[in-house]
PDB file of N, CA and C in Angstrom:
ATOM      1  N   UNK A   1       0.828  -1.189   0.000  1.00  0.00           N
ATOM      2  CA  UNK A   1       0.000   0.000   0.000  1.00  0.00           C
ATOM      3  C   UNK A   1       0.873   1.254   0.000  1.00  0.00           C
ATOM      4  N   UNK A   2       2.198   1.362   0.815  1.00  0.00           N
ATOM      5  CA  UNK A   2       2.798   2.242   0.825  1.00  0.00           C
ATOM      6  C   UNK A   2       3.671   2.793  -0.304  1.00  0.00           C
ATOM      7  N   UNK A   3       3.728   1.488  -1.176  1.00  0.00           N
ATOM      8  CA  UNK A   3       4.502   1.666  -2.700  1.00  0.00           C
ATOM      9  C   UNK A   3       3.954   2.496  -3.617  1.00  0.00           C
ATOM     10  N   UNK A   4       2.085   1.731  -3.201  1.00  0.00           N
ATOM     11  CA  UNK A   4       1.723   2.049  -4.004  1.00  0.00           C
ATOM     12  C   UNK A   4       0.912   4.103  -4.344  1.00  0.00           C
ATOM     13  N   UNK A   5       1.371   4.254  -3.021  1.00  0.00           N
ATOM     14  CA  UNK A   5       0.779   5.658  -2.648  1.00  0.00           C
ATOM     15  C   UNK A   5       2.271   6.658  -2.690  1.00  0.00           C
ATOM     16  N   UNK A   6       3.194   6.127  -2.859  1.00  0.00           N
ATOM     17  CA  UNK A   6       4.763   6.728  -3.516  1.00  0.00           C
ATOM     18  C   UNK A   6       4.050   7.125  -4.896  1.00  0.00           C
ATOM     19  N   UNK A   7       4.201   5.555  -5.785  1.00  0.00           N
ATOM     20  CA  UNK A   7       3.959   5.801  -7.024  1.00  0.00           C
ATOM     21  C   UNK A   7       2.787   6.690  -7.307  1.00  0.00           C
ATOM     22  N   UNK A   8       1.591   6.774  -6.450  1.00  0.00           N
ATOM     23  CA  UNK A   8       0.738   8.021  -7.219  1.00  0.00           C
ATOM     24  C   UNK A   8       0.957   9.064  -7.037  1.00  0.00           C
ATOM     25  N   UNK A   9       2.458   9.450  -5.781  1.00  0.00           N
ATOM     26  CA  UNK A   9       2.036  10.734  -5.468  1.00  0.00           C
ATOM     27  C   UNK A   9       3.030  10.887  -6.642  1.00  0.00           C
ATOM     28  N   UNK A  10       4.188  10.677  -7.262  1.00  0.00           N
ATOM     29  CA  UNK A  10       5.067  10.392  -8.020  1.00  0.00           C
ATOM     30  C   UNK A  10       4.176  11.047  -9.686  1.00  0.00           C
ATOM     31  N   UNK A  11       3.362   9.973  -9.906  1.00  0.00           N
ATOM     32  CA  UNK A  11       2.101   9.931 -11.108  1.00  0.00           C
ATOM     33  C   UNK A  11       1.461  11.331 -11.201  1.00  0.00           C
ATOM     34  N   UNK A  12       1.388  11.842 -10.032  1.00  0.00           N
ATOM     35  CA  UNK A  12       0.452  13.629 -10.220  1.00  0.00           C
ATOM     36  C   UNK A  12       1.338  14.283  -9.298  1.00  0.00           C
ATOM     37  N   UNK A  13       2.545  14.390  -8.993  1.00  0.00           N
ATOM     38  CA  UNK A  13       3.401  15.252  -8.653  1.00  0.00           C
ATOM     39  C   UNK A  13       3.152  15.650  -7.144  1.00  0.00           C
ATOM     40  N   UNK A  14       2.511  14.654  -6.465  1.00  0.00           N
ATOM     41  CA  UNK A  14       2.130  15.735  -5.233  1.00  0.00           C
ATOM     42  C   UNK A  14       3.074  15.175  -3.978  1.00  0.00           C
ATOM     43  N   UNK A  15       2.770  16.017  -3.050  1.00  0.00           N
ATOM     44  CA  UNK A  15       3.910  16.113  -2.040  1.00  0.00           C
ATOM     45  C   UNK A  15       2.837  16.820  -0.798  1.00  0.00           C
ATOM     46  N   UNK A  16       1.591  16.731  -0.893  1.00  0.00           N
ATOM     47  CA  UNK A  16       0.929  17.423   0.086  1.00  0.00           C
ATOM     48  C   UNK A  16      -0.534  17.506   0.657  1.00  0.00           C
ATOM     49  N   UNK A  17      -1.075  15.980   0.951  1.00  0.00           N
ATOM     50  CA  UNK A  17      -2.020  16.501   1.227  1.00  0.00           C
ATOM     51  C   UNK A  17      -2.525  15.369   2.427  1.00  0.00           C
ATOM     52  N   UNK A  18      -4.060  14.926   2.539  1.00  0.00           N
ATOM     53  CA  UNK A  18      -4.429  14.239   3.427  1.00  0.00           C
ATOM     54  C   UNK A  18      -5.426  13.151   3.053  1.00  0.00           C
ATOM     55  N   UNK A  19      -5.981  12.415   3.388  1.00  0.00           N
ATOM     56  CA  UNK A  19      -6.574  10.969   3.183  1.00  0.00           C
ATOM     57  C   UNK A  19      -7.611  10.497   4.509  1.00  0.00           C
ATOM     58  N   UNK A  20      -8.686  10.601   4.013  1.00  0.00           N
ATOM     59  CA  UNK A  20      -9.046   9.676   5.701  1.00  0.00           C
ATOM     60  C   UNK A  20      -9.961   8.570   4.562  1.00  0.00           C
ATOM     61  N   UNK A  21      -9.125   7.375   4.683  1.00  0.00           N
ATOM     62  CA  UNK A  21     -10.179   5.782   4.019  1.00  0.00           C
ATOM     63  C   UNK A  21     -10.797   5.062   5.070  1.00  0.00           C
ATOM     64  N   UNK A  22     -11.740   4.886   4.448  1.00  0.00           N
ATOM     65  CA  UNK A  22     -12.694   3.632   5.325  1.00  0.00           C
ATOM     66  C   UNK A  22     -13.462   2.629   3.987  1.00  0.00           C
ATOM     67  N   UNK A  23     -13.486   1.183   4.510  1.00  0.00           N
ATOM     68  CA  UNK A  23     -14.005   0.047   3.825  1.00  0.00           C
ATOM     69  C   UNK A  23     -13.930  -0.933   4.852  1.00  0.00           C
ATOM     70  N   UNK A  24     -14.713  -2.230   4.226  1.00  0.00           N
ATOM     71  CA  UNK A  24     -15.538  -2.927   5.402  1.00  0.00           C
ATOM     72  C   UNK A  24     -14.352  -4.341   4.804  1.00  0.00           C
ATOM     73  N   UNK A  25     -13.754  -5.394   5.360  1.00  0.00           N
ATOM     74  CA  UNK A  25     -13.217  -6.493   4.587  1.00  0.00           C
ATOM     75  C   UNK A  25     -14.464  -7.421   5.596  1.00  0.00           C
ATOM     76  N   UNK A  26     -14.806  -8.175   4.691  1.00  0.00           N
ATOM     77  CA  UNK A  26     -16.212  -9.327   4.967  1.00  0.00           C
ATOM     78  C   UNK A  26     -15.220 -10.287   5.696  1.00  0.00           C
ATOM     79  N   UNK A  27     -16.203 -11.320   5.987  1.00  0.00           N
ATOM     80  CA  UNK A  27     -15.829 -12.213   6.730  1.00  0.00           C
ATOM     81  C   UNK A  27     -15.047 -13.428   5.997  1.00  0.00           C
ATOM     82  N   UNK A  28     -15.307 -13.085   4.528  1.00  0.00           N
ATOM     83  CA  UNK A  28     -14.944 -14.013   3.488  1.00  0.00           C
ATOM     84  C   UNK A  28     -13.862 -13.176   2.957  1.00  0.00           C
ATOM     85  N   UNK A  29     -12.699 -12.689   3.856  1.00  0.00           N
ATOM     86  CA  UNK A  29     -11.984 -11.348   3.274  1.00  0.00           C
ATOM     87  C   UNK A  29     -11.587 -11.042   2.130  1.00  0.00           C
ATOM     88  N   UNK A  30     -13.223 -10.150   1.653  1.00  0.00           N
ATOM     89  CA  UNK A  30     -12.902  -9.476   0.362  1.00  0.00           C
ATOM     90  C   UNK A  30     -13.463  -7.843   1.037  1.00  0.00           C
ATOM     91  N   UNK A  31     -12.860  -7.015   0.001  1.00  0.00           N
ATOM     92  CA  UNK A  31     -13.269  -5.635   0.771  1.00  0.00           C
ATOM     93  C   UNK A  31     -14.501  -4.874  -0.249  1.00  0.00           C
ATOM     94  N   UNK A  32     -14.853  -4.350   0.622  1.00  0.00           N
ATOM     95  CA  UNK A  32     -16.208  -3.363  -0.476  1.00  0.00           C
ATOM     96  C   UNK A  32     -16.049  -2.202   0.634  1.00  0.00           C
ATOM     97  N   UNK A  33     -17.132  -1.415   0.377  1.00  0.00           N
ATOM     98  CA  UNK A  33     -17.977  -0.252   0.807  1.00  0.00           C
ATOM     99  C   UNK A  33     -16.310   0.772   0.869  1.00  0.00           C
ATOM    100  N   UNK A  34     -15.940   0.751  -0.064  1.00  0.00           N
ATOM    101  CA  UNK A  34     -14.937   1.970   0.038  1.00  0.00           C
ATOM    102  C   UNK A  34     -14.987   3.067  -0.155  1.00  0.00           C
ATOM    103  N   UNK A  35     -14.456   4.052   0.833  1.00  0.00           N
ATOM    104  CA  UNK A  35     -14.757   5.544   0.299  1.00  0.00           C
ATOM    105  C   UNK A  35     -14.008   6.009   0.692  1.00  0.00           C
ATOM    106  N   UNK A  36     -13.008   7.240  -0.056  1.00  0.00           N
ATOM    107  CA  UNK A  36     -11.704   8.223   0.486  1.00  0.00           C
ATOM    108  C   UNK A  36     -12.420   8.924   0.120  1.00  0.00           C
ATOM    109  N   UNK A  37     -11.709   9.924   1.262  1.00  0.00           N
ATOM    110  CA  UNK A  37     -11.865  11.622   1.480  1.00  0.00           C
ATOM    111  C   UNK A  37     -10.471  12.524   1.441  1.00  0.00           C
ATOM    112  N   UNK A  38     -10.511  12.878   0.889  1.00  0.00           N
ATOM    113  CA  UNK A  38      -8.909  13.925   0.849  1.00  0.00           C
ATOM    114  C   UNK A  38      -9.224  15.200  -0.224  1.00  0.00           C
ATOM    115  N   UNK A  39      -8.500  16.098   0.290  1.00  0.00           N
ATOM    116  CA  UNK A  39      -8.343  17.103  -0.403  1.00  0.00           C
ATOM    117  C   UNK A  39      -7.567  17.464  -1.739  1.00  0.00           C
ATOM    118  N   UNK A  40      -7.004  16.296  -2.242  1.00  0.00           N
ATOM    119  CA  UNK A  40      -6.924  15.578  -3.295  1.00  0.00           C
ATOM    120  C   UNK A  40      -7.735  14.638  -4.029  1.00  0.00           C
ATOM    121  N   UNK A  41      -8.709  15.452  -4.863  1.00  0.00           N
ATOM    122  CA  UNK A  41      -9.631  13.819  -5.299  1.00  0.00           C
ATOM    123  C   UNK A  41      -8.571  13.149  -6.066  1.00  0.00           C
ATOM    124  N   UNK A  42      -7.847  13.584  -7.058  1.00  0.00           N
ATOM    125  CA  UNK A  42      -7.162  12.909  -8.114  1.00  0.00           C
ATOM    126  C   UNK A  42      -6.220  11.287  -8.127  1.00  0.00           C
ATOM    127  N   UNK A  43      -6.260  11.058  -6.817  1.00  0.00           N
ATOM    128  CA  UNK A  43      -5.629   9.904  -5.723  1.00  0.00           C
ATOM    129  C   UNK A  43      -7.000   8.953  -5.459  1.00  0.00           C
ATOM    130  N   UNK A  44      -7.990   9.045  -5.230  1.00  0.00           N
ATOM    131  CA  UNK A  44      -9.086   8.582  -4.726  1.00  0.00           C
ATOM    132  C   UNK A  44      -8.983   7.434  -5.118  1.00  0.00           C
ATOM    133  N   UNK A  45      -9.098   7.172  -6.890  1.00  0.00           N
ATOM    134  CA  UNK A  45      -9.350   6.218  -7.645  1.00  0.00           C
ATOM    135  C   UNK A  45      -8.511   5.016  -7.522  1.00  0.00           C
ATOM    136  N   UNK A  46      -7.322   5.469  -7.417  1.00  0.00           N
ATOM    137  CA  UNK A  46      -6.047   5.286  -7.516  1.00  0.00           C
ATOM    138  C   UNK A  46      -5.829   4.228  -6.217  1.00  0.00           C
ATOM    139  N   UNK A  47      -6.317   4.753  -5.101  1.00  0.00           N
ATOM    140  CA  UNK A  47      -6.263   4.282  -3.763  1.00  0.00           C
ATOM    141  C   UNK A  47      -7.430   3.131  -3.848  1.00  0.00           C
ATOM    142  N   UNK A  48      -8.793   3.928  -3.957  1.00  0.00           N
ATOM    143  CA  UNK A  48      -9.679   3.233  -4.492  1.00  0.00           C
ATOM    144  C   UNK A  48      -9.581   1.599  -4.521  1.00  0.00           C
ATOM    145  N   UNK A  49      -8.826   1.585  -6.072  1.00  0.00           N
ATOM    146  CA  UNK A  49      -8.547   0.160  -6.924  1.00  0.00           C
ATOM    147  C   UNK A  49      -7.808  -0.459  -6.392  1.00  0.00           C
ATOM    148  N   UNK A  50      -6.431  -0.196  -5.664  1.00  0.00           N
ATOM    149  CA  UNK A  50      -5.483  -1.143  -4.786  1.00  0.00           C
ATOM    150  C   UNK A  50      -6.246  -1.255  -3.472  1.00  0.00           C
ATOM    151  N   UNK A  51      -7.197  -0.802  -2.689  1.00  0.00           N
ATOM    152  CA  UNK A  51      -7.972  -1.452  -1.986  1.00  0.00           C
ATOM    153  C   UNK A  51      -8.733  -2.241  -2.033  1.00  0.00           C
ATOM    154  N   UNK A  52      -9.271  -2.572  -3.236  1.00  0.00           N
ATOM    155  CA  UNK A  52     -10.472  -3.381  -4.017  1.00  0.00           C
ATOM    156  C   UNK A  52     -10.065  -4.601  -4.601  1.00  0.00           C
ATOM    157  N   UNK A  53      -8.580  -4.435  -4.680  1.00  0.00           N
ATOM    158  CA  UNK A  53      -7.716  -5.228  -5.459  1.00  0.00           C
ATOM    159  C   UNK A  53      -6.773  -6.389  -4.874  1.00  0.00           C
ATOM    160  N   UNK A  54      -6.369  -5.699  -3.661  1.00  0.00           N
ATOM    161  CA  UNK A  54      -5.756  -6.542  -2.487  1.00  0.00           C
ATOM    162  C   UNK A  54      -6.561  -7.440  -2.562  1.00  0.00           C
ATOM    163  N   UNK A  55      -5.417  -8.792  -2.238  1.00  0.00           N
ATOM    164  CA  UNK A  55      -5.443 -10.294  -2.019  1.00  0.00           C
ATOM    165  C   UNK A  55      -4.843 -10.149  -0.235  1.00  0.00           C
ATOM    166  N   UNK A  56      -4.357  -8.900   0.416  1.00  0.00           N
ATOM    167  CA  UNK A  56      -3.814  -9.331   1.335  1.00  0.00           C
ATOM    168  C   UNK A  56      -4.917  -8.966   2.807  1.00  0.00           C
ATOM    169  N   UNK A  57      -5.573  -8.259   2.324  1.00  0.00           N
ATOM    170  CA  UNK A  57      -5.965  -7.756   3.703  1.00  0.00           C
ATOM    171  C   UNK A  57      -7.076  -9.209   4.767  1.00  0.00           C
ATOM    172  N   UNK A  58      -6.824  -9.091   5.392  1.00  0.00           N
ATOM    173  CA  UNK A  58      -7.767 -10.143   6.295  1.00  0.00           C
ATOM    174  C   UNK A  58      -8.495  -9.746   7.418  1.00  0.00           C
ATOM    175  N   UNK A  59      -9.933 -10.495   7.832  1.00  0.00           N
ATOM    176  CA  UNK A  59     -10.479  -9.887   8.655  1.00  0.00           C
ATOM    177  C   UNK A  59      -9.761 -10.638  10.098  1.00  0.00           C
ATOM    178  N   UNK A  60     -10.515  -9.836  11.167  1.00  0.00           N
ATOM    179  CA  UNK A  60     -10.134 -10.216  13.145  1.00  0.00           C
ATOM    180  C   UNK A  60     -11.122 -11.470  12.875  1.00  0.00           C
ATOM    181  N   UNK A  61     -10.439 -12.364  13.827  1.00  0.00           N
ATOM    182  CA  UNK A  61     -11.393 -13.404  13.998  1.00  0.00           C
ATOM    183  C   UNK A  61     -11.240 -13.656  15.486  1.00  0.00           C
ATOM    184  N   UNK A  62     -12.216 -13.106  16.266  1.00  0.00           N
ATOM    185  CA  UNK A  62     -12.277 -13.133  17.450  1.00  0.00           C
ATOM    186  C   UNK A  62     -12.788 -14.624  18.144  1.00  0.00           C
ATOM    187  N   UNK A  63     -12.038 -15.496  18.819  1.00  0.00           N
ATOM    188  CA  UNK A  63     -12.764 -16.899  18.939  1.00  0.00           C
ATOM    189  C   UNK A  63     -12.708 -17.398  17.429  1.00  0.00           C
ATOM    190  N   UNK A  64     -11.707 -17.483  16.701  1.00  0.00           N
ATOM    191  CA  UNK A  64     -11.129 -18.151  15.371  1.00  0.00           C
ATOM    192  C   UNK A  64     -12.341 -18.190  14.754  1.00  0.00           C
ATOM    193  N   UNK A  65     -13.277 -17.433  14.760  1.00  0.00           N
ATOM    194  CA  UNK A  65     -14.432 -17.049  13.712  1.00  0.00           C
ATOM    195  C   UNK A  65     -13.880 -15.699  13.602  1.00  0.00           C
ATOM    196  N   UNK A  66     -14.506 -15.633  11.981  1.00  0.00           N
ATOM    197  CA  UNK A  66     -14.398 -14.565  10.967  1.00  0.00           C
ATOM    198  C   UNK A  66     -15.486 -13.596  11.379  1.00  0.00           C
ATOM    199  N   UNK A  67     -15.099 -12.575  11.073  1.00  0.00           N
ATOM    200  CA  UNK A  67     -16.128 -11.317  11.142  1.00  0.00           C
ATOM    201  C   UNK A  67     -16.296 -10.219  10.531  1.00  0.00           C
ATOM    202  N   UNK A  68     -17.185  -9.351   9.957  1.00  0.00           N
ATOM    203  CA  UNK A  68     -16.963  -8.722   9.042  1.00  0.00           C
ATOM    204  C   UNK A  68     -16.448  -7.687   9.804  1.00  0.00           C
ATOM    205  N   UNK A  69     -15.230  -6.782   9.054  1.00  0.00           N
ATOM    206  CA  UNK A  69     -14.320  -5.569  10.224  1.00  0.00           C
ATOM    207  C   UNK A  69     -14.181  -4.185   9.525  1.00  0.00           C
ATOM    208  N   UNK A  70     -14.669  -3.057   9.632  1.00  0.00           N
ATOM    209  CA  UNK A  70     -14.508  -1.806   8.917  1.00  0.00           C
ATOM    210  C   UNK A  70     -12.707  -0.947   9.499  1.00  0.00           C
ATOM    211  N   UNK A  71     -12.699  -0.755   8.660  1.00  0.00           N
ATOM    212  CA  UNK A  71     -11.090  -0.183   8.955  1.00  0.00           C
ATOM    213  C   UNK A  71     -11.328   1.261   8.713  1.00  0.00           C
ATOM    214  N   UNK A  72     -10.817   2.415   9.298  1.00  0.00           N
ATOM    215  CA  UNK A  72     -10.597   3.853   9.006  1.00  0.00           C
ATOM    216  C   UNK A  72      -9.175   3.741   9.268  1.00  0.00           C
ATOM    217  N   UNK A  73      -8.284   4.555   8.091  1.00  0.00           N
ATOM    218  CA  UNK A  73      -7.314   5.074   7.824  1.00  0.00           C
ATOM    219  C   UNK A  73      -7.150   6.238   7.586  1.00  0.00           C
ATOM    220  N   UNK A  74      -6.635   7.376   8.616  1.00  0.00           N
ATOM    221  CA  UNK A  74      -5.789   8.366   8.182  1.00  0.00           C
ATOM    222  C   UNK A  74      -4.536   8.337   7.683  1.00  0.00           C
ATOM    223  N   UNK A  75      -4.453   9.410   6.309  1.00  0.00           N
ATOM    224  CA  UNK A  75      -2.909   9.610   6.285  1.00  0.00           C
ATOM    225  C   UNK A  75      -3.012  10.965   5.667  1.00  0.00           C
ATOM    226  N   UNK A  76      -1.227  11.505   6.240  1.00  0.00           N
ATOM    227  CA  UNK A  76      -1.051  12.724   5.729  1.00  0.00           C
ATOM    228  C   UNK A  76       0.199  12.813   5.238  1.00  0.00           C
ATOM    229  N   UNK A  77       0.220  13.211   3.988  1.00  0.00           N
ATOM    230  CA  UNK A  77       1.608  13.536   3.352  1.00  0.00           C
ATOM    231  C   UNK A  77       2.114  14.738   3.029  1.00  0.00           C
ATOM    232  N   UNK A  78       2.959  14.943   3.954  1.00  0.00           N
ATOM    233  CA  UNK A  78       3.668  16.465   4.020  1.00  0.00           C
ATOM    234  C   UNK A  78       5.002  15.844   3.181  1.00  0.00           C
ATOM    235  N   UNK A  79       5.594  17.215   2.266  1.00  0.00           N
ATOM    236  CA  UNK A  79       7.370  17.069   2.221  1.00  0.00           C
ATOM    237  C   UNK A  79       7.182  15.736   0.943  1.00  0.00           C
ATOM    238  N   UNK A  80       6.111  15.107   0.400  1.00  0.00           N
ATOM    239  CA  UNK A  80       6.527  13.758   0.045  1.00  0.00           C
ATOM    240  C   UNK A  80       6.479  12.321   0.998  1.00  0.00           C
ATOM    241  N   UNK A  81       6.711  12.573   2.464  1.00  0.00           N
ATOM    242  CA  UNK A  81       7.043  11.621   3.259  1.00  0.00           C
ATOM    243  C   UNK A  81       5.355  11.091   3.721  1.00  0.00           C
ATOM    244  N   UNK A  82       5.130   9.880   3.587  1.00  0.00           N
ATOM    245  CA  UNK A  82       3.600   9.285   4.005  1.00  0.00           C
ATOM    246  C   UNK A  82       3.589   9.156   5.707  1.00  0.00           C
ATOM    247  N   UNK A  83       2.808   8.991   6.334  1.00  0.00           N
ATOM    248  CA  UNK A  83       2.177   9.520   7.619  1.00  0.00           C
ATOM    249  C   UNK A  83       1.246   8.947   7.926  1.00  0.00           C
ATOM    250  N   UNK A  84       1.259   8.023   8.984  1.00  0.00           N
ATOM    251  CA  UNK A  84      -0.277   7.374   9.508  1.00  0.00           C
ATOM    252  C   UNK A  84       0.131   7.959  11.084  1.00  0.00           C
ATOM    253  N   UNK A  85      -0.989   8.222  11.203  1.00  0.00           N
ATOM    254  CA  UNK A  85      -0.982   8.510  13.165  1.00  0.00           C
ATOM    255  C   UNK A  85      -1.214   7.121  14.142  1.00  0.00           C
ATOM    256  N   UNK A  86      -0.034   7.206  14.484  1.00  0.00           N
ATOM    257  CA  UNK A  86      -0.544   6.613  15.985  1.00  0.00           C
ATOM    258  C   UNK A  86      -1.734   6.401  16.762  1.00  0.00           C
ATOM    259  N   UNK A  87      -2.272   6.043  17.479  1.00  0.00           N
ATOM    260  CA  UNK A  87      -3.762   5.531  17.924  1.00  0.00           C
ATOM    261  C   UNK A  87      -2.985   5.215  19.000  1.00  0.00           C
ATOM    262  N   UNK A  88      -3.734   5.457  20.490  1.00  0.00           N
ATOM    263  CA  UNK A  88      -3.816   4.956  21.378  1.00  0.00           C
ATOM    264  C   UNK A  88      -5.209   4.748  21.789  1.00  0.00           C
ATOM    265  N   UNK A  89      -5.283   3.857  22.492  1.00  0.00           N
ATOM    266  CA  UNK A  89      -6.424   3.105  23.336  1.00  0.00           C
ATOM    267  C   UNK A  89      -6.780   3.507  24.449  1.00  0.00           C
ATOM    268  N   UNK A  90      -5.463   3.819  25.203  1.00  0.00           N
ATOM    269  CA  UNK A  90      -5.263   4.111  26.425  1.00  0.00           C
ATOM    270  C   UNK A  90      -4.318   4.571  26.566  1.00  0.00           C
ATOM    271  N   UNK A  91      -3.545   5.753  27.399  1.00  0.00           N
ATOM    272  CA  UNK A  91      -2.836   6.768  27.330  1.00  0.00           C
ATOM    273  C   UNK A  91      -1.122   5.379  27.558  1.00  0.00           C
ATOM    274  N   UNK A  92      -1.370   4.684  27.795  1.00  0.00           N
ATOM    275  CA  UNK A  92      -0.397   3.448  28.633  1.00  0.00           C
ATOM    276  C   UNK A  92      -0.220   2.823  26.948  1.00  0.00           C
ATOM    277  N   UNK A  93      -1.921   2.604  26.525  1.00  0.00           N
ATOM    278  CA  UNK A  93      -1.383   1.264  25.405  1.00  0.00           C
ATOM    279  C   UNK A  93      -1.360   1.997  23.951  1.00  0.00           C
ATOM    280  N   UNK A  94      -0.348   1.987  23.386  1.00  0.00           N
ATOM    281  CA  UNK A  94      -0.381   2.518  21.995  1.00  0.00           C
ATOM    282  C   UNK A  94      -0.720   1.604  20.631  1.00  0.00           C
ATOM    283  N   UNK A  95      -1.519   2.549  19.841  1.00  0.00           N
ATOM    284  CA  UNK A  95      -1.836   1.125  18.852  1.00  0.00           C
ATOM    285  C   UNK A  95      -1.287   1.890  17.491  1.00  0.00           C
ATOM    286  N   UNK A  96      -0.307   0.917  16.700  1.00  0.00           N
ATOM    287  CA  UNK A  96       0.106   1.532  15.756  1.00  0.00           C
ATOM    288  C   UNK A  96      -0.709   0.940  13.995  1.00  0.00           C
ATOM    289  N   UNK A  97      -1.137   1.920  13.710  1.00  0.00           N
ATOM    290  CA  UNK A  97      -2.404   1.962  12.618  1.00  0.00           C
ATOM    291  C   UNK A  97      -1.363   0.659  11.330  1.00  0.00           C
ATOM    292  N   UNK A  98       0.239   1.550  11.139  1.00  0.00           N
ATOM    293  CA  UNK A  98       0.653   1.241  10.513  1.00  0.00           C
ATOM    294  C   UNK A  98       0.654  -0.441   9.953  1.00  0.00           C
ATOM    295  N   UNK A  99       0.888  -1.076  11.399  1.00  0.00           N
ATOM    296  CA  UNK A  99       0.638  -2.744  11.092  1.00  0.00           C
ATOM    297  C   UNK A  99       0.100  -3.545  10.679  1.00  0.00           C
ATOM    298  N   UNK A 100      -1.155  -2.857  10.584  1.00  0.00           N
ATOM    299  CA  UNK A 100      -2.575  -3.321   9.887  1.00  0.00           C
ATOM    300  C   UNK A 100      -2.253  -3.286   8.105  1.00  0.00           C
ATOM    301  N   UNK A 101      -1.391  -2.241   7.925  1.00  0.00           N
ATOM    302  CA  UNK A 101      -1.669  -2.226   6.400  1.00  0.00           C
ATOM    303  C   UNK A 101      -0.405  -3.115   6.071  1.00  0.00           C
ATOM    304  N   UNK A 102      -0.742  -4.060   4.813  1.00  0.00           N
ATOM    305  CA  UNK A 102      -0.089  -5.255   4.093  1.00  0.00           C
ATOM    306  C   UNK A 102       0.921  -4.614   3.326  1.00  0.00           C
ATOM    307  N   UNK A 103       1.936  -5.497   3.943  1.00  0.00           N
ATOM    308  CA  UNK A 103       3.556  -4.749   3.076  1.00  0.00           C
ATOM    309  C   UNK A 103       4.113  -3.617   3.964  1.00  0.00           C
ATOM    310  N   UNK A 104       3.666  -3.196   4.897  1.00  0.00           N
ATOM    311  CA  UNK A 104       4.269  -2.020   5.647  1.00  0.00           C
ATOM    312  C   UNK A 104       5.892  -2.520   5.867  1.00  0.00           C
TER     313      UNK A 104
END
């Protein structure tokens, strides 16, 4: 995912903006209900299709059953350099967004 958001910013020259994605991966992990928001539409599509396209993403299976799981992703790209925020749970437990996405 991260290659692939080099190569678009690369593809339309950009170096600057923001992203918040959300989509649902089913229990049969395939993904639908996708939708980006950024102040860049020209990326949308782009992001879009390698979300739709992934073979990697998988759902939580809480008690080794499958479940259907919605994911929200922020990112912000200042300078060129990509950016996911940190998440904590609890000021103690930190959750890093980054791990979730395939190929990080």
């Amino acid at each position: 995912m991260i290659d692939l958001l080099r190569k678009t910013n690369a593809k339309y020259n950009l170096s600057n903006y923001w992203c918040f994605i959300q989509f649902r991966i089913t229990k049969d992990n395939k993904q639908d209900n996708v939708d980006i928001y950024s102040n860049e539409s020209k990326i949308s599509k782009d992001i879009q299709d390698l979300i739709l396209n992934s073979t990697e993403f998988q759902t939580i299976k809480p008690n080794d059953i499958p479940v259907d799981c919605s994911i929200y992703l922020c990112l912000f790209v200042e300078d060129g350099k990509i950016n996911v925020p940190e998440y904590s749970w609890t000021p103690e437990l930190g959750f890093n967004v980054m791990d979730l996405i395939p190929n990080n």
